[in-house]
C-alpha atoms as a PDB file:
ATOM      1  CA  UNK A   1     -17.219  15.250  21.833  1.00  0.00           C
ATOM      2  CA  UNK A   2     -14.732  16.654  19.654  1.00  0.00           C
ATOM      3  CA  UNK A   3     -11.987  17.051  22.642  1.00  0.00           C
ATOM      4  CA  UNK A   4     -13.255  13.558  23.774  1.00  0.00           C
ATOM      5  CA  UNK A   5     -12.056  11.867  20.201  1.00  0.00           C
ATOM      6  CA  UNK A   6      -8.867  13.791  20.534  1.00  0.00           C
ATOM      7  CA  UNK A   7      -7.834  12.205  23.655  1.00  0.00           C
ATOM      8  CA  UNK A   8      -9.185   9.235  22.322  1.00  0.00           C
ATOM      9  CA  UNK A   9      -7.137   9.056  19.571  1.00  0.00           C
ATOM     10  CA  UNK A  10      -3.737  10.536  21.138  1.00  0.00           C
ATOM     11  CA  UNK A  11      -4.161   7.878  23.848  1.00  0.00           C
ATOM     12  CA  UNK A  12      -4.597   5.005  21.204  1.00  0.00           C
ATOM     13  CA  UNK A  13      -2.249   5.733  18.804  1.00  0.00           C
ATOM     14  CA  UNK A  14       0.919   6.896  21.400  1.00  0.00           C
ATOM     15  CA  UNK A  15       3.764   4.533  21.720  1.00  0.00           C
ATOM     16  CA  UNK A  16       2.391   1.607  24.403  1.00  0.00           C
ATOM     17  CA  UNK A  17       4.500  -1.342  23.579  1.00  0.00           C
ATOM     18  CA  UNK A  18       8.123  -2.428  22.979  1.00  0.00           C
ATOM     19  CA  UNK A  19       9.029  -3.600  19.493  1.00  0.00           C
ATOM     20  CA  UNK A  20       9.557  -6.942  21.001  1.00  0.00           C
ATOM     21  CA  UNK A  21       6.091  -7.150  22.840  1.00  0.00           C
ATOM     22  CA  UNK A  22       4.038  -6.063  19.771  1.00  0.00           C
ATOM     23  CA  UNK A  23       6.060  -8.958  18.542  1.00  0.00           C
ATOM     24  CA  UNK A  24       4.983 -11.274  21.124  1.00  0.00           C
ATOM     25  CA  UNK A  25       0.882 -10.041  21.026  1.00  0.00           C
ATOM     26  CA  UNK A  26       0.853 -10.315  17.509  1.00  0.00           C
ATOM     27  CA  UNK A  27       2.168 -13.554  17.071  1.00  0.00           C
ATOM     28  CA  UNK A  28       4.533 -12.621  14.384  1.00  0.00           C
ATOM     29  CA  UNK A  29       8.553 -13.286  13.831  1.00  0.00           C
ATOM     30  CA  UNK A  30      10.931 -11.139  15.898  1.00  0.00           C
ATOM     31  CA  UNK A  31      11.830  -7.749  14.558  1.00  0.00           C
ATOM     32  CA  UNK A  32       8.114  -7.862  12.201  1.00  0.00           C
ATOM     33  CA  UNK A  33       6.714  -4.699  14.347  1.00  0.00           C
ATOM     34  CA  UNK A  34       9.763  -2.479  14.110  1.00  0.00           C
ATOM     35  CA  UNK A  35      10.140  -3.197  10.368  1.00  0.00           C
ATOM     36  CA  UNK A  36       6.787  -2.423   9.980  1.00  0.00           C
ATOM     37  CA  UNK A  37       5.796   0.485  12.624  1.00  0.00           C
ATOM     38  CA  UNK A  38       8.908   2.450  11.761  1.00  0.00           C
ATOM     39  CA  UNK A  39       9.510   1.828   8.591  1.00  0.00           C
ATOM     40  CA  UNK A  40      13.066   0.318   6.977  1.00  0.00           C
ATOM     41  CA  UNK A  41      15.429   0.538   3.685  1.00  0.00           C
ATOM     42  CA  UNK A  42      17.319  -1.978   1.118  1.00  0.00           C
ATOM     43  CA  UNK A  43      19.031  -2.175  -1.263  1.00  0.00           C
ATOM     44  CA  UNK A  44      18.190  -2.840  -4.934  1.00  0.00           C
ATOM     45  CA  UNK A  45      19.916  -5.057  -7.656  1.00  0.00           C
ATOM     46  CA  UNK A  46      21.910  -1.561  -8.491  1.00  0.00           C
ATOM     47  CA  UNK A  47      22.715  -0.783  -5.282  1.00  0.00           C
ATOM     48  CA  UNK A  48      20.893   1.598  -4.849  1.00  0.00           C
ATOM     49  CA  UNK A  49      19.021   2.217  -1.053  1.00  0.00           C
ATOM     50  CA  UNK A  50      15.039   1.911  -1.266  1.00  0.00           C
ATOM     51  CA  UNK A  51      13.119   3.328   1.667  1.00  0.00           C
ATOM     52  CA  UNK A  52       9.922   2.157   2.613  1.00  0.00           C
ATOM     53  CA  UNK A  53       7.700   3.773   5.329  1.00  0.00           C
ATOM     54  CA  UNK A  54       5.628   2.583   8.254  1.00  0.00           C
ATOM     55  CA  UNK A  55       2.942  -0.446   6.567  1.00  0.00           C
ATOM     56  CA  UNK A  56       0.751   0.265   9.489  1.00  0.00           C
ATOM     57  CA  UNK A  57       0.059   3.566   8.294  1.00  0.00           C
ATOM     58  CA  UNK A  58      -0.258   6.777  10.909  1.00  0.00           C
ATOM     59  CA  UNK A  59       1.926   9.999  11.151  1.00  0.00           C
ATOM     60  CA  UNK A  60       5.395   9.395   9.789  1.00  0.00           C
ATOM     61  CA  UNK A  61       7.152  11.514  11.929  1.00  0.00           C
ATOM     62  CA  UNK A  62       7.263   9.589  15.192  1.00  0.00           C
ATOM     63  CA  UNK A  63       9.145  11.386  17.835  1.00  0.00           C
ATOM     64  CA  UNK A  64       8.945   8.233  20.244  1.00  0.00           C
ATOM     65  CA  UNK A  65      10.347   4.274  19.648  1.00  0.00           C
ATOM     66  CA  UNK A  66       7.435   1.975  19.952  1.00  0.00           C
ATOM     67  CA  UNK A  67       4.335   0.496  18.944  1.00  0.00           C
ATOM     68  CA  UNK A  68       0.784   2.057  19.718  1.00  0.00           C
ATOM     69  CA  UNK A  69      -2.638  -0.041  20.157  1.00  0.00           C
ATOM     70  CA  UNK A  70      -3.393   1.277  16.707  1.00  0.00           C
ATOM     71  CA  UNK A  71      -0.263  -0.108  15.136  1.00  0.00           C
ATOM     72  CA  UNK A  72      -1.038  -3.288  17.400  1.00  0.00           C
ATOM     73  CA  UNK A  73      -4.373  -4.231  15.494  1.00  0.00           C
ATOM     74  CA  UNK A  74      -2.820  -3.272  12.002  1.00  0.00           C
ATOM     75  CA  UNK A  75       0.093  -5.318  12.958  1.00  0.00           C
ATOM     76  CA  UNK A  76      -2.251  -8.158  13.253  1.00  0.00           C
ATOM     77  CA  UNK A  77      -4.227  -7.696  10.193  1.00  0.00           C
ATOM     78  CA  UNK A  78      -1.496  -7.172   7.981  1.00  0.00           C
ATOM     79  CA  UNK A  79       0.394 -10.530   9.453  1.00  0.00           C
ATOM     80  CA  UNK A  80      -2.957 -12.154   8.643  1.00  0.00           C
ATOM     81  CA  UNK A  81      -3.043 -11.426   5.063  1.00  0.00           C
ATOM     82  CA  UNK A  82       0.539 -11.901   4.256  1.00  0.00           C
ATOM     83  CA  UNK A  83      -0.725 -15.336   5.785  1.00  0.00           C
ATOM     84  CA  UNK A  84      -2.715 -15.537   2.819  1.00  0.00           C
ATOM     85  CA  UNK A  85      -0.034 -15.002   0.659  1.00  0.00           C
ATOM     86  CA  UNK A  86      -0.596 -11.256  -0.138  1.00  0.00           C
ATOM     87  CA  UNK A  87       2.658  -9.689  -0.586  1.00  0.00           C
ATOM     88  CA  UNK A  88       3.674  -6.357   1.929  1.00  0.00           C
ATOM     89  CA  UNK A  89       3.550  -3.942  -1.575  1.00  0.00           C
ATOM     90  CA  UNK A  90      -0.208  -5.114  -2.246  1.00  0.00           C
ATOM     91  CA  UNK A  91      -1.309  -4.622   1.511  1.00  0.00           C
ATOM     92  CA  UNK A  92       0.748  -1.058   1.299  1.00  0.00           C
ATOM     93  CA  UNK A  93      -1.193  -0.352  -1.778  1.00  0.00           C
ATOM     94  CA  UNK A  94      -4.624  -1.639   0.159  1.00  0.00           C
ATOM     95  CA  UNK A  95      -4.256   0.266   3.231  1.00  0.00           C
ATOM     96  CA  UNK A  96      -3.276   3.695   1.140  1.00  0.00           C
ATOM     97  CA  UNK A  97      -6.342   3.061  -0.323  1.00  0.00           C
ATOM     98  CA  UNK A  98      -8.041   2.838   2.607  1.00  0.00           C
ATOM     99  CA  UNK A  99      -6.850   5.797   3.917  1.00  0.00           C
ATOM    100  CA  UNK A 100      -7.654   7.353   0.967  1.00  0.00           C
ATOM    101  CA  UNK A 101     -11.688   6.069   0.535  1.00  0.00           C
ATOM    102  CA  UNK A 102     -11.932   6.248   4.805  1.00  0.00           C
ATOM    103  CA  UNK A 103      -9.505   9.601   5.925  1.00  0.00           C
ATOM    104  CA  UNK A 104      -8.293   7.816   8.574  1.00  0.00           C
ATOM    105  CA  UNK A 105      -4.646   7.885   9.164  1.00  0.00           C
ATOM    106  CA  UNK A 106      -5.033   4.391  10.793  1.00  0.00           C
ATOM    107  CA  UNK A 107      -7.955   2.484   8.689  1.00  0.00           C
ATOM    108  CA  UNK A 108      -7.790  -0.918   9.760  1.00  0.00           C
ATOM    109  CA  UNK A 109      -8.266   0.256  13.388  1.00  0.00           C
ATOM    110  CA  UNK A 110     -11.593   2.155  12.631  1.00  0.00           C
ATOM    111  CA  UNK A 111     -15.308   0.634  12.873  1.00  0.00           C
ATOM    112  CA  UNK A 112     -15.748   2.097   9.789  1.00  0.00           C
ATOM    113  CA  UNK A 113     -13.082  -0.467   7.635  1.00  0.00           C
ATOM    114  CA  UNK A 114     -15.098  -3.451   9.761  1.00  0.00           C
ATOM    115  CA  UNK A 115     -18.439  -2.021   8.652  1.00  0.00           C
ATOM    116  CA  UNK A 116     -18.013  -0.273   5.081  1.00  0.00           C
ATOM    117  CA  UNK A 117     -16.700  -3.688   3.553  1.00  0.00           C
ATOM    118  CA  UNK A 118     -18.460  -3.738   0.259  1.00  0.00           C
ATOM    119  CA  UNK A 119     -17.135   0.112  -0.185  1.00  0.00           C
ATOM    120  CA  UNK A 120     -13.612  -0.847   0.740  1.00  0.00           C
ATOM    121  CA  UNK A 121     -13.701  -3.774  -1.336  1.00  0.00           C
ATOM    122  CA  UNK A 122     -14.775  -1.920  -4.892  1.00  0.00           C
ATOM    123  CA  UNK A 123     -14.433   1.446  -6.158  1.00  0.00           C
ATOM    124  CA  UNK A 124     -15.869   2.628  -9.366  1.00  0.00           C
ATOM    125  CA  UNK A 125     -13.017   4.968  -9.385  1.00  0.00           C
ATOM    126  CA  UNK A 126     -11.449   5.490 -13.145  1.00  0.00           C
ATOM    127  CA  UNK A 127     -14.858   4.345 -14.171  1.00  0.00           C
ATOM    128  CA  UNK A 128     -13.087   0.390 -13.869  1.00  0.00           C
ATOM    129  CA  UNK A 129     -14.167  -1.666 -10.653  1.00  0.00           C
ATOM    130  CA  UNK A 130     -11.193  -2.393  -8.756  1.00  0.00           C
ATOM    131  CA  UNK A 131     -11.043  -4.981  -6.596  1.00  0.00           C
ATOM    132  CA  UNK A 132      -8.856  -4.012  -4.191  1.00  0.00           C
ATOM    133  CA  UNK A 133      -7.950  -7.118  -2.604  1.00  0.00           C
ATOM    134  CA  UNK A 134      -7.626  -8.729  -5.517  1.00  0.00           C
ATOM    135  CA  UNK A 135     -10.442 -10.960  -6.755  1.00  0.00           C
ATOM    136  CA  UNK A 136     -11.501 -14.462  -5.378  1.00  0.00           C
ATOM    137  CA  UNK A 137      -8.506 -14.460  -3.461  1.00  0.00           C
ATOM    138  CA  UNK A 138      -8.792 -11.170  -1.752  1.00  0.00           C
ATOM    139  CA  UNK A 139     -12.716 -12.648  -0.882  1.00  0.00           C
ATOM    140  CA  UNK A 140     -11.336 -15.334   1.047  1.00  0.00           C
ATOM    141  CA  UNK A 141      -8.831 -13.416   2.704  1.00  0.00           C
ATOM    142  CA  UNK A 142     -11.346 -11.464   3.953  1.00  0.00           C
ATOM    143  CA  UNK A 143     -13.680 -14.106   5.107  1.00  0.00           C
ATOM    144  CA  UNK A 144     -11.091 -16.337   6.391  1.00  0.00           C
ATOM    145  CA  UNK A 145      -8.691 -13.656   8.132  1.00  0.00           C
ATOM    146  CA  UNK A 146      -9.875 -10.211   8.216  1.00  0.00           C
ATOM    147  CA  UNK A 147     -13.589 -10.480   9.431  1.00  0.00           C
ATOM    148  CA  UNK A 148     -12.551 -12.988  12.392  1.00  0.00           C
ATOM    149  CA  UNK A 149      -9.898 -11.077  13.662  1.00  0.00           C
ATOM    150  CA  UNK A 150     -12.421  -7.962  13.492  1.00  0.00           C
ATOM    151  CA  UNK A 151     -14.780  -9.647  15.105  1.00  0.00           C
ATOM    152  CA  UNK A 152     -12.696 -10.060  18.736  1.00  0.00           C
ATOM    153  CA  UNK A 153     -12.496  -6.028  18.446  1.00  0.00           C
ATOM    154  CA  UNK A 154     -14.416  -3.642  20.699  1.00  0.00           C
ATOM    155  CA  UNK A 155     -15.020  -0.309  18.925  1.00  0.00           C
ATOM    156  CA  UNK A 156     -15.904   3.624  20.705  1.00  0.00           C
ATOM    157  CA  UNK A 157     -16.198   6.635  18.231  1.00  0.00           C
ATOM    158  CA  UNK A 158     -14.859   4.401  15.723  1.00  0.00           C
ATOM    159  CA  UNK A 159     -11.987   3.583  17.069  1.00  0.00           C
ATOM    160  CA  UNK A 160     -11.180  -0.005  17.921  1.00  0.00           C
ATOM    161  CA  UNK A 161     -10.545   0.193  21.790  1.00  0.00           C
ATOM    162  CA  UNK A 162     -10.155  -3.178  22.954  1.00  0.00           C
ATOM    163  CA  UNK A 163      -9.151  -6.552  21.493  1.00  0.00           C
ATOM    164  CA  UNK A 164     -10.236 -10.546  22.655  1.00  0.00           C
ATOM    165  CA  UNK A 165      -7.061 -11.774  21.718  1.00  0.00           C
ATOM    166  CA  UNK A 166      -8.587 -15.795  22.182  1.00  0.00           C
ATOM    167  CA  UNK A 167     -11.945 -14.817  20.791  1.00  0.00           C
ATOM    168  CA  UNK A 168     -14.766 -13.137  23.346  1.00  0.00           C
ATOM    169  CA  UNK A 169     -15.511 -17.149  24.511  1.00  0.00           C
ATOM    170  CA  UNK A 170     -12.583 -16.485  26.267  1.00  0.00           C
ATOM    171  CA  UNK A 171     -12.144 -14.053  29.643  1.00  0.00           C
ATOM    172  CA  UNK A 172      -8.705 -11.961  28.505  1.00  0.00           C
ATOM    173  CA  UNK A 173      -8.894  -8.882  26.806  1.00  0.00           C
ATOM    174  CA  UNK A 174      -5.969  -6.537  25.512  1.00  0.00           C
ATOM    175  CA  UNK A 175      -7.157  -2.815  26.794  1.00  0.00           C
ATOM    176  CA  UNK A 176      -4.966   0.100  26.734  1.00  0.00           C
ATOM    177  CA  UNK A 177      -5.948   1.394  29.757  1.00  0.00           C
ATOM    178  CA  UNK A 178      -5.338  -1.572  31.689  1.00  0.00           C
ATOM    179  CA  UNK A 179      -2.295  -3.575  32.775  1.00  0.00           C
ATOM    180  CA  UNK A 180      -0.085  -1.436  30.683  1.00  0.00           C
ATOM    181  CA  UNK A 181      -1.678  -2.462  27.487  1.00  0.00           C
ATOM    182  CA  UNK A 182      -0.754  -6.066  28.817  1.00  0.00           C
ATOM    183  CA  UNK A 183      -3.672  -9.019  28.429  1.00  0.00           C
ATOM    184  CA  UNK A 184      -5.801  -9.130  31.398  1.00  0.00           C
ATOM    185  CA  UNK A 185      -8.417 -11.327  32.950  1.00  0.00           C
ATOM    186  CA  UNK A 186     -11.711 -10.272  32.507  1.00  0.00           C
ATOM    187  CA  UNK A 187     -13.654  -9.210  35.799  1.00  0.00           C
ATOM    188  CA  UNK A 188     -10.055  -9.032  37.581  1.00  0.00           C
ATOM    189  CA  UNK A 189      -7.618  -6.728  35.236  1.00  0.00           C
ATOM    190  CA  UNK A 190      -4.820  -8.916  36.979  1.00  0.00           C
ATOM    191  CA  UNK A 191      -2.347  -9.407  33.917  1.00  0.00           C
ATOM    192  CA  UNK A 192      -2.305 -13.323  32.543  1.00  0.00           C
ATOM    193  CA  UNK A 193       1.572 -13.083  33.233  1.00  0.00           C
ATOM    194  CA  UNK A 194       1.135 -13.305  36.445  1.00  0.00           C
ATOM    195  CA  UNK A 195      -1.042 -16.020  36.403  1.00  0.00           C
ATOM    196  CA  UNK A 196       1.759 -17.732  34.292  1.00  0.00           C
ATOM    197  CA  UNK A 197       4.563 -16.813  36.544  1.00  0.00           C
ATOM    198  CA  UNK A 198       2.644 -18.439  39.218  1.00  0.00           C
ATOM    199  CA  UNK A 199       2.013 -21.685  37.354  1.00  0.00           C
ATOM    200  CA  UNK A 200       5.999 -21.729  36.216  1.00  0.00           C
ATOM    201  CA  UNK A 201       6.787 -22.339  39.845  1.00  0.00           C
ATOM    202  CA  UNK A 202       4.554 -24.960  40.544  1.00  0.00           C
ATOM    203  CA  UNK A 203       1.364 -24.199  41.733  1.00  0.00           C
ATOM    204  CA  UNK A 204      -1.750 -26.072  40.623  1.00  0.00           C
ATOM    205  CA  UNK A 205      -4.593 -23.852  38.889  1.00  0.00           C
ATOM    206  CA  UNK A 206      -6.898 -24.446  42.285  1.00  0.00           C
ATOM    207  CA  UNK A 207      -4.232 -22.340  44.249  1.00  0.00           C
ATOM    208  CA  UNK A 208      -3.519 -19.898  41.866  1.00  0.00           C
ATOM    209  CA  UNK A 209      -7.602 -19.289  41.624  1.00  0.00           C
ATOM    210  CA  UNK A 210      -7.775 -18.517  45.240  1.00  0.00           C
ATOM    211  CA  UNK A 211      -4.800 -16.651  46.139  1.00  0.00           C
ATOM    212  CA  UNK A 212      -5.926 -14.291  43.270  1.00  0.00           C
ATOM    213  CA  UNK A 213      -9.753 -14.748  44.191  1.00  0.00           C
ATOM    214  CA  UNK A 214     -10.073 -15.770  39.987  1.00  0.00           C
ATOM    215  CA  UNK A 215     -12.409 -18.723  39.054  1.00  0.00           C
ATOM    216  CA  UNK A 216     -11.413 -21.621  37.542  1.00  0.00           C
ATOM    217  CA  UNK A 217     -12.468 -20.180  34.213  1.00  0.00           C
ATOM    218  CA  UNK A 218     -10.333 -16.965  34.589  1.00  0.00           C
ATOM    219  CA  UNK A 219      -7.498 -19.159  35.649  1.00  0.00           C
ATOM    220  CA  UNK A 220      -7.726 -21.500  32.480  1.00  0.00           C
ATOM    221  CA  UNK A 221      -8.493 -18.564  30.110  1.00  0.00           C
ATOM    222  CA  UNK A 222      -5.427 -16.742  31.654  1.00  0.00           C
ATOM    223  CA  UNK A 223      -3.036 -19.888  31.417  1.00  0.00           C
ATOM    224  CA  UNK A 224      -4.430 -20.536  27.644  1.00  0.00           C
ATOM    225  CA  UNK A 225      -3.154 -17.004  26.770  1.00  0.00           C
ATOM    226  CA  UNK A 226       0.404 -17.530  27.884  1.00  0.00           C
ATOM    227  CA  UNK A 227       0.428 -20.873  26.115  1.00  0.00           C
ATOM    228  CA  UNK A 228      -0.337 -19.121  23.046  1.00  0.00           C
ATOM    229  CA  UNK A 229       2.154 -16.304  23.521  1.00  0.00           C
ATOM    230  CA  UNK A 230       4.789 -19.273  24.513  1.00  0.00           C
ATOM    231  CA  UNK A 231       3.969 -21.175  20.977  1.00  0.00           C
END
């Protein structure tokens, strides 16, 4: 077991995707996943160059450019709560603390942060409870963001190992060990690009379904997931 959650975990958290394409599968602004995987610096009002490491958390000594399925699904989470209007120094300070309470170098990927809410979300700790998302407002974002977007996860020894990017009503899945890491169609593993590529030149969703012997649901589920990594 204990070799088995090594591979595991090498596999999930090696480099998968470009920059761009965590980008793209996150659905956040162009150059968001190599800001945040790798880390970046600034300057201050003195002039003065401020480093800040990776927000998705994991080893900081990266050897190889790129984002891993871990980083993928913290990439997502965090996007979601600076949605909410949580600032990137409060989610740093949430997922250290995570870290911390969980010992997992990647928290928001583990079963354990979707399952261990009410001991994420308050610690007795200097003998104060600390909310760590910050009140009301960190209640909502966690009803409202995090808990849907956990929700379309698939978890194995903890680990999140697949992701419904359109919710599990929907027949595409992101899985690591398919299609590159790309979004596939359920019961097929063709990609949903292709499916797009075909529809770009003209052919109806009838032709595409039987040249790629797809139904018309994996055909419309496919062709809603490159809409949505279009908008």
């Amino acid at each position: 077991m204990v070799n088995s959650l090594e591979h595991d975990f090498e596999r999930l958290t090696r480099p998968l995707y470009t920059y761009a394409e965590a980008d793209r599968l996150a659905g956040v602004p162009r150059g968001t996943s190599n800001r945040w995987v790798k880390g970046y610096q600034y300057r201050n009002e003195l002039g003065e160059r401020i480093a800040q490491p990776s927000i998705t958390a994991g080893p900081t000594d990266r050897t190889q450019p790129g984002v891993s399925f871990f980083d993928l699904v913290g990439i997502k989470a965090i996007a979601g709560l600076k949605r909410m209007g949580f600032s990137l120094p409060r989610i740093r300070e949430v997922v250290r603390y995570c870290q911390d309470e969980l010992g997992a170098a990647y928290p928001l990927a583990t079963e354990t942060f979707k399952a261990d809410r009410k001991r994420i979300y308050t610690t007795a700790g200097d003998g104060r409870l600390l909310e760590v998302l910050g009140g009301q407002r960190g209640a909502q974002a966690w009803d409202e963001v995090l808990d849907p977007f956990l929700d379309t996860l698939d978890y194995q020894n903890d680990f999140a190992r697949r992701w419904w990017p359109l919710g599990r009503d929907d027949l595409v899945v992101v899985d690591p060990d398919y299609g590159f890491g790309s979004p596939i169609i359920v019961g097929s593993g063709l990609r949903t690009e292709l499916v797009g590529e075909r529809r770009e030149v003209g052919d109806p969703p009838e032709i595409i379904a039987y040249d790629f012997s797809l139904t018309p649901e994996q055909v419309a589920s496919a062709l809603k997931m490159e809409d949505k990594l279009a908008a």
